[in-house]
Protein backbone atom coordinates (compact mmCIF):
# COMPACT_ATOMS: atom_id res chain seq x y z
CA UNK A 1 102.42 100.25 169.87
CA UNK A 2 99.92 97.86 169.89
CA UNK A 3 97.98 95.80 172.95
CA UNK A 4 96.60 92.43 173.25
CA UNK A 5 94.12 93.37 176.02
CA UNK A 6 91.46 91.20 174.75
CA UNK A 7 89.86 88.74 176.91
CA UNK A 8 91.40 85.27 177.70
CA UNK A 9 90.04 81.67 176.56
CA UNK A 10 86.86 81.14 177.42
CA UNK A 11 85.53 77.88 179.46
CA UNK A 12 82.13 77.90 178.10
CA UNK A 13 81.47 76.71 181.75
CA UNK A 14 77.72 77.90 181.59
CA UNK A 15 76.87 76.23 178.01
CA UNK A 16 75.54 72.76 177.90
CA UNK A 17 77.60 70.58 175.27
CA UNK A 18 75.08 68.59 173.18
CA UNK A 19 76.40 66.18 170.16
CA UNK A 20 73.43 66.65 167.52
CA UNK A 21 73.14 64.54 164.81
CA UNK A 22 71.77 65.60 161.46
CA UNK A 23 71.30 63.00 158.64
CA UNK A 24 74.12 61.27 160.09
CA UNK A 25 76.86 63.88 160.73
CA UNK A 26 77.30 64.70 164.23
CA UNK A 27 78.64 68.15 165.01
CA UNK A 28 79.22 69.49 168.55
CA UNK A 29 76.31 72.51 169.17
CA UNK A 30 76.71 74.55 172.66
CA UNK A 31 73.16 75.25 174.43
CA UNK A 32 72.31 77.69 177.02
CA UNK A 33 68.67 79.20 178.08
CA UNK A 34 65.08 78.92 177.72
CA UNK A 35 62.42 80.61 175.25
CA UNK A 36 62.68 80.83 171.29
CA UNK A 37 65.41 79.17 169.50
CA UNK A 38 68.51 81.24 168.19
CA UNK A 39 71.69 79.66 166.06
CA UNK A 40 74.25 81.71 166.89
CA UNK A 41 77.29 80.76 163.96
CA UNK A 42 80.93 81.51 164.95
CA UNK A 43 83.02 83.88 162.87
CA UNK A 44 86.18 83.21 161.47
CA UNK A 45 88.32 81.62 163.14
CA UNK A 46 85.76 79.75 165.37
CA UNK A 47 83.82 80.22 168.63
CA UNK A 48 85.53 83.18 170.00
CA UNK A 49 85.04 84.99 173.44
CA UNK A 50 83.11 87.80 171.53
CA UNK A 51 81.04 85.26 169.62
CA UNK A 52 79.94 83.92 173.15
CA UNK A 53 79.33 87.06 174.53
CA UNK A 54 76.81 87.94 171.72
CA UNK A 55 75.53 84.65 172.24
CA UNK A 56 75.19 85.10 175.83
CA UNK A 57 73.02 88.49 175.45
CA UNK A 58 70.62 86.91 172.83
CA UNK A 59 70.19 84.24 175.82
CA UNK A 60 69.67 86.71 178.10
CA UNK A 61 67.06 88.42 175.90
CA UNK A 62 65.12 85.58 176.74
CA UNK A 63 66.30 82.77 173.90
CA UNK A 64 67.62 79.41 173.92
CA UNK A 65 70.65 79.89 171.96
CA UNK A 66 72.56 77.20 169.90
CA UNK A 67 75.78 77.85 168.96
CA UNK A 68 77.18 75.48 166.68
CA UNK A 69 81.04 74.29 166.66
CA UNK A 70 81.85 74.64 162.62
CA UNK A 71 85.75 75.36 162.86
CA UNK A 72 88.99 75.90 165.19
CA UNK A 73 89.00 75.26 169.04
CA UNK A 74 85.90 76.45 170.98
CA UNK A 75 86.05 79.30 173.05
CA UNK A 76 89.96 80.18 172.22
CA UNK A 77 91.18 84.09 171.81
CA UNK A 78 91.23 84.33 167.88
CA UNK A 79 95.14 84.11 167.33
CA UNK A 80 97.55 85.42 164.14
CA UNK A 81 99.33 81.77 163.72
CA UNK A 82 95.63 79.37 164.59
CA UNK A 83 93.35 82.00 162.48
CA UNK A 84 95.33 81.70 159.25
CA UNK A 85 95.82 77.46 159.87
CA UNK A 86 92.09 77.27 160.30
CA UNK A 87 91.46 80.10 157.66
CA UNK A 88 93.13 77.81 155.28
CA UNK A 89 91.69 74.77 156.15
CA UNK A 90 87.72 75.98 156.07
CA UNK A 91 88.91 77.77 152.45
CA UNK A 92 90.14 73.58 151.07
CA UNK A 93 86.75 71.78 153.39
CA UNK A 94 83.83 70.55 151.31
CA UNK A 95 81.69 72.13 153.47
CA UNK A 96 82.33 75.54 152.88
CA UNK A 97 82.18 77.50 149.38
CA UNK A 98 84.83 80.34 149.95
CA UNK A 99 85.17 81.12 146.60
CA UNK A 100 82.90 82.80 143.24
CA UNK A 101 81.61 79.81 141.39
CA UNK A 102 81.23 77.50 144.49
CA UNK A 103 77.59 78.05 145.17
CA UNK A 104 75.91 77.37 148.23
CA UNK A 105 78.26 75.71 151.27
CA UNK A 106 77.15 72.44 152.10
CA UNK A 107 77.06 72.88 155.80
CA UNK A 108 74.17 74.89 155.69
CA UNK A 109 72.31 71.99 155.15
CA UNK A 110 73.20 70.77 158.17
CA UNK A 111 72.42 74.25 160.00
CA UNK A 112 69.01 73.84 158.87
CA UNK A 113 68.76 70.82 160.11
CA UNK A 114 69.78 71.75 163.73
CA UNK A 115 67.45 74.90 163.11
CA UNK A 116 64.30 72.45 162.64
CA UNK A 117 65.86 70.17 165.62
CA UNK A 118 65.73 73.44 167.94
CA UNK A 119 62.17 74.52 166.57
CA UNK A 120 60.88 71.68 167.53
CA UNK A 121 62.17 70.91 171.09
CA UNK A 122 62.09 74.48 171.96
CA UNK A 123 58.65 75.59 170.17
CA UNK A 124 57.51 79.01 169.30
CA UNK A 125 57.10 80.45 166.01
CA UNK A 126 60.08 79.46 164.20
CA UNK A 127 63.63 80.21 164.69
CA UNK A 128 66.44 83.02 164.76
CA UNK A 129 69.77 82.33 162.65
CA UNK A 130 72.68 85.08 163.27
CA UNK A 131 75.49 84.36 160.66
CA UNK A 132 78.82 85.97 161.60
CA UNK A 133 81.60 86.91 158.47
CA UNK A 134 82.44 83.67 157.36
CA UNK A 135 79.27 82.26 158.23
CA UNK A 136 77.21 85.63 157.35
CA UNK A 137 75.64 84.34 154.34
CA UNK A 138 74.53 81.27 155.85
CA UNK A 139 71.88 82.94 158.20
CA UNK A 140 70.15 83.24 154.67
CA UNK A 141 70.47 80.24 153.20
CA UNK A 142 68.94 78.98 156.59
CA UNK A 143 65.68 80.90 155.83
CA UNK A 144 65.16 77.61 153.19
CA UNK A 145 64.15 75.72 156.55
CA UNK A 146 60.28 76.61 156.99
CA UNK A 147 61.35 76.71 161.04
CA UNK A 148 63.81 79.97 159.91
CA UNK A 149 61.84 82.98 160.37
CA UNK A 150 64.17 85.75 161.35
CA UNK A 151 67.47 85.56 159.72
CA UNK A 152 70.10 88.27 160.47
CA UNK A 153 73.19 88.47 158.07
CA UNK A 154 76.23 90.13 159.70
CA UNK A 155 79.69 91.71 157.31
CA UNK A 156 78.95 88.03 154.97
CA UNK A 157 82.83 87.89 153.56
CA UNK A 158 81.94 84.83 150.97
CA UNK A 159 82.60 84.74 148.05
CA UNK A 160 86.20 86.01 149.24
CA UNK A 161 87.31 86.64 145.59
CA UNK A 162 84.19 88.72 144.85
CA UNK A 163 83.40 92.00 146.92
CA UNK A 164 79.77 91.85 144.46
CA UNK A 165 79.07 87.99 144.75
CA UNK A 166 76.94 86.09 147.23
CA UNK A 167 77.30 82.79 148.38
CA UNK A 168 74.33 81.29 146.86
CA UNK A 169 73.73 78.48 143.70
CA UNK A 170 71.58 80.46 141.63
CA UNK A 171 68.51 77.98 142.74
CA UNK A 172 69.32 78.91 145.94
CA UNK A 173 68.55 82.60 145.15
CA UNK A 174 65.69 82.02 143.53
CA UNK A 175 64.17 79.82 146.24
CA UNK A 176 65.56 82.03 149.13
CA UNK A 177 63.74 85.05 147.26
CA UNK A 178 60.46 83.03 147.02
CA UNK A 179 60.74 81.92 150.65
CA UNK A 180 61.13 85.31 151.56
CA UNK A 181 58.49 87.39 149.30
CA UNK A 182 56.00 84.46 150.33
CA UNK A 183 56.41 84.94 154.03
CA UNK A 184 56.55 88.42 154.39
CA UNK A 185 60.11 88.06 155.96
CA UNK A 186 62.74 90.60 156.37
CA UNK A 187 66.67 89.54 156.22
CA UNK A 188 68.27 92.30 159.04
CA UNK A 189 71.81 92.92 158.17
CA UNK A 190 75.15 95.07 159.40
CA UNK A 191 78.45 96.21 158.03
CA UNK A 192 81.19 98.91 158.55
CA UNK A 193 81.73 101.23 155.56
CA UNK A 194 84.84 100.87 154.77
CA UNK A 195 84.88 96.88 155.52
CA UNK A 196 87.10 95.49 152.83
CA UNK A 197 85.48 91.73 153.36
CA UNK A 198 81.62 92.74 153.19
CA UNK A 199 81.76 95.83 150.84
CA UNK A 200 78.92 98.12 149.91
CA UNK A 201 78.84 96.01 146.16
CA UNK A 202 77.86 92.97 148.23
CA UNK A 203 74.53 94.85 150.28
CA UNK A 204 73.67 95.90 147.10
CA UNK A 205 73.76 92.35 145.66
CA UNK A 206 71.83 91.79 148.48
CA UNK A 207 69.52 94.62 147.34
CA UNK A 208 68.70 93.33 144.56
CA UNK A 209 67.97 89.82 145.40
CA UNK A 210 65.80 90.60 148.28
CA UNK A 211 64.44 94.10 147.48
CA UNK A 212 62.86 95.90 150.81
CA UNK A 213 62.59 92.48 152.19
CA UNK A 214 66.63 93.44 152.37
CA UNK A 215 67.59 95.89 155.76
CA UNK A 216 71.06 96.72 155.24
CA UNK A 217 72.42 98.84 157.93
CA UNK A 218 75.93 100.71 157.78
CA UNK A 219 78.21 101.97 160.30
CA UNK A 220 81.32 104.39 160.00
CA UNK A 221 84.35 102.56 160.30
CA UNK A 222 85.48 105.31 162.63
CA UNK A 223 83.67 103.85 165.65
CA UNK A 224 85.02 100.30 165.72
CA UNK A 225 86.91 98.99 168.72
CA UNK A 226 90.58 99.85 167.38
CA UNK A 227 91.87 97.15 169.77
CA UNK A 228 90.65 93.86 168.70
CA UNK A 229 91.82 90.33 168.85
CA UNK A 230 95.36 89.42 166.99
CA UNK A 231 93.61 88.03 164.14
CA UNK A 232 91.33 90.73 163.45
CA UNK A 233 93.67 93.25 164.03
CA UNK A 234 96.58 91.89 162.11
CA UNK A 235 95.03 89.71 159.61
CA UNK A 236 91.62 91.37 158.73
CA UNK A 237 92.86 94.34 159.42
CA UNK A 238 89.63 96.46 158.73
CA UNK A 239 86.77 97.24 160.91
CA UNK A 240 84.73 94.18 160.24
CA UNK A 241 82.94 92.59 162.95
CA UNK A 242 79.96 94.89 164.19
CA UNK A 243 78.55 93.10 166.82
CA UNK A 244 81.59 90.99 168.06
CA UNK A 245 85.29 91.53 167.83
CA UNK A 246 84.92 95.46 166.80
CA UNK A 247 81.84 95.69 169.36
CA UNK A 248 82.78 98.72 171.53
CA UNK A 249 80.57 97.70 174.51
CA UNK A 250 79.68 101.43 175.81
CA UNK A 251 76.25 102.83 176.23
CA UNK A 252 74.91 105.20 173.47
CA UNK A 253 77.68 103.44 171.31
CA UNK A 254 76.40 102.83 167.50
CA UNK A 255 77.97 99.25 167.09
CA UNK A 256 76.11 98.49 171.37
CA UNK A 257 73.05 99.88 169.42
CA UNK A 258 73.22 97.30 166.45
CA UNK A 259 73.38 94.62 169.38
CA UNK A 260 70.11 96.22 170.49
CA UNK A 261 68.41 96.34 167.16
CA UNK A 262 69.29 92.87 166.57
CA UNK A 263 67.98 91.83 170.08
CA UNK A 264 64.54 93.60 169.40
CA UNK A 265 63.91 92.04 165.89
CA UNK A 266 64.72 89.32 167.22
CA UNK A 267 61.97 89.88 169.92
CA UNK A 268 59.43 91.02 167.80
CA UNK A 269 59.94 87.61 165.06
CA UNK A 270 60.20 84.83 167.67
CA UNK A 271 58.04 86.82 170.60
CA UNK A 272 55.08 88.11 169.20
């Protein structure tokens, strides 16, 4: 049988609630900590416990991290019944492309927007962007903000309909490839083998966009926490989340090891 043994709600009692404005849309973006600037995006279906906990160690690592309020009700336990309403609802929203043929999502416009706000009240050399599933991809597409320097793409599940696509306009590509060829970057990214959302045909589309610039890492489903959240364990229903809901949070653990890795790049990009 089944538990639900999951952590509650979360207050978000120790984030700062800023309303930032970008080119006239106002989103609400939770703040917490000092150094470098870090977007941390939620996963489907919104900022979850586990999403705050990852954003809570990169702010311990020594970050200011910014995590941005993009769908469903901030700091709630991801839920069967709410993660399929606001599944459906992101999949029908103008902002979002969730399907092959839609291109680029127009909220990442936005994101880059709040990533050039951040660089330049926070300062250093440019900014971190961790996309999470839904919002994997976007971590990428931020890298077309100059202030972007150290992207990190985790299980991207868009296009849905397309286990090869990648949610970029083909100008997008192209310019995300130059961006990243011309400044020496390298796009860090994670996914469980036998993910059904972020498949092996999708690194490799990321492969060979990106090239070496592209570090796709790859961890046995076998080792994923087996008792997630309702929504991930009823409705994705496949290891999925590395670093969040299917985080096993054990020392030595391989999915507690990504966290590391993606703590250190993180270090060595923004902390030189």
């Amino acid at each position: 049988m089944n538990t639900d043994s999951g952590p509650p709600d979360d207050p978000i009692a120790d984030f700062s609630r800023r309303y930032v404005d970008v080119d006239g849309v106002v989103k609400t973006v939770h703040v917490a900590g000092t150094g470098p600037a870090v977007v941390v995006m939620p996963e489907m279906p919104g900022i979850s416990p586990d999403v705050l906990r990852l954003a809570r160690w990169v702010r311990d690592a020594g970050f200011t991290v910014h995590v941005p309020s993009l769908f469903g009700r901030d700091g709630a336990r991801p839920t069967v019944e709410d993660g399929e309403r606001i599944v459906r609802r992101a999949c029908v929203s103008a902002e979002f492309r969730a399907f092959v043929g839609g291109g680029t999502s127009p909220v990442t416009a936005w994101l880059r927007g709040l990533a050039r706000q951040a660089h330049a009240e926070c300062g250093g050399p440019g900014v971190g962007a961790i996309g999470l599933c839904f919002t994997g991809n976007f971590a990428l597409t931020m890298a077309l903000e100059p202030a972007v320097i150290a992207p990190v793409v985790n299980h991207p599940s868009l296009p849905l309909d397309d286990p090869a696509g990648l949610e970029l306009s083909e100008d997008d590509a192209r310019a995300v490839k130059e961006r990243v060829a011309r400044d020496d970057l390298t796009v860090l990214a994670y996914r469980f083998d036998n993910d059904r959302w972020c498949t092996g045909q999708r690194f490799a589309a990321y492969r060979a966009l990106l090239g070496d610039a592209f570090d796709g890492r790859v961890l046995p489903g076998g080792v994923a926490n087996t008792d997630p959240p309702p929504f991930f364990r009823d409705v994705v229903g496949t290891p999925h989340s590395v670093v969040t809901a299917h985080l096993v949070d054990e020392e030595g653990h391989p999915t507690l090891r990504a966290r590391d890795e993606i703590l250190a790049y993180l270090t060595e990009r923004l902390k030189p």
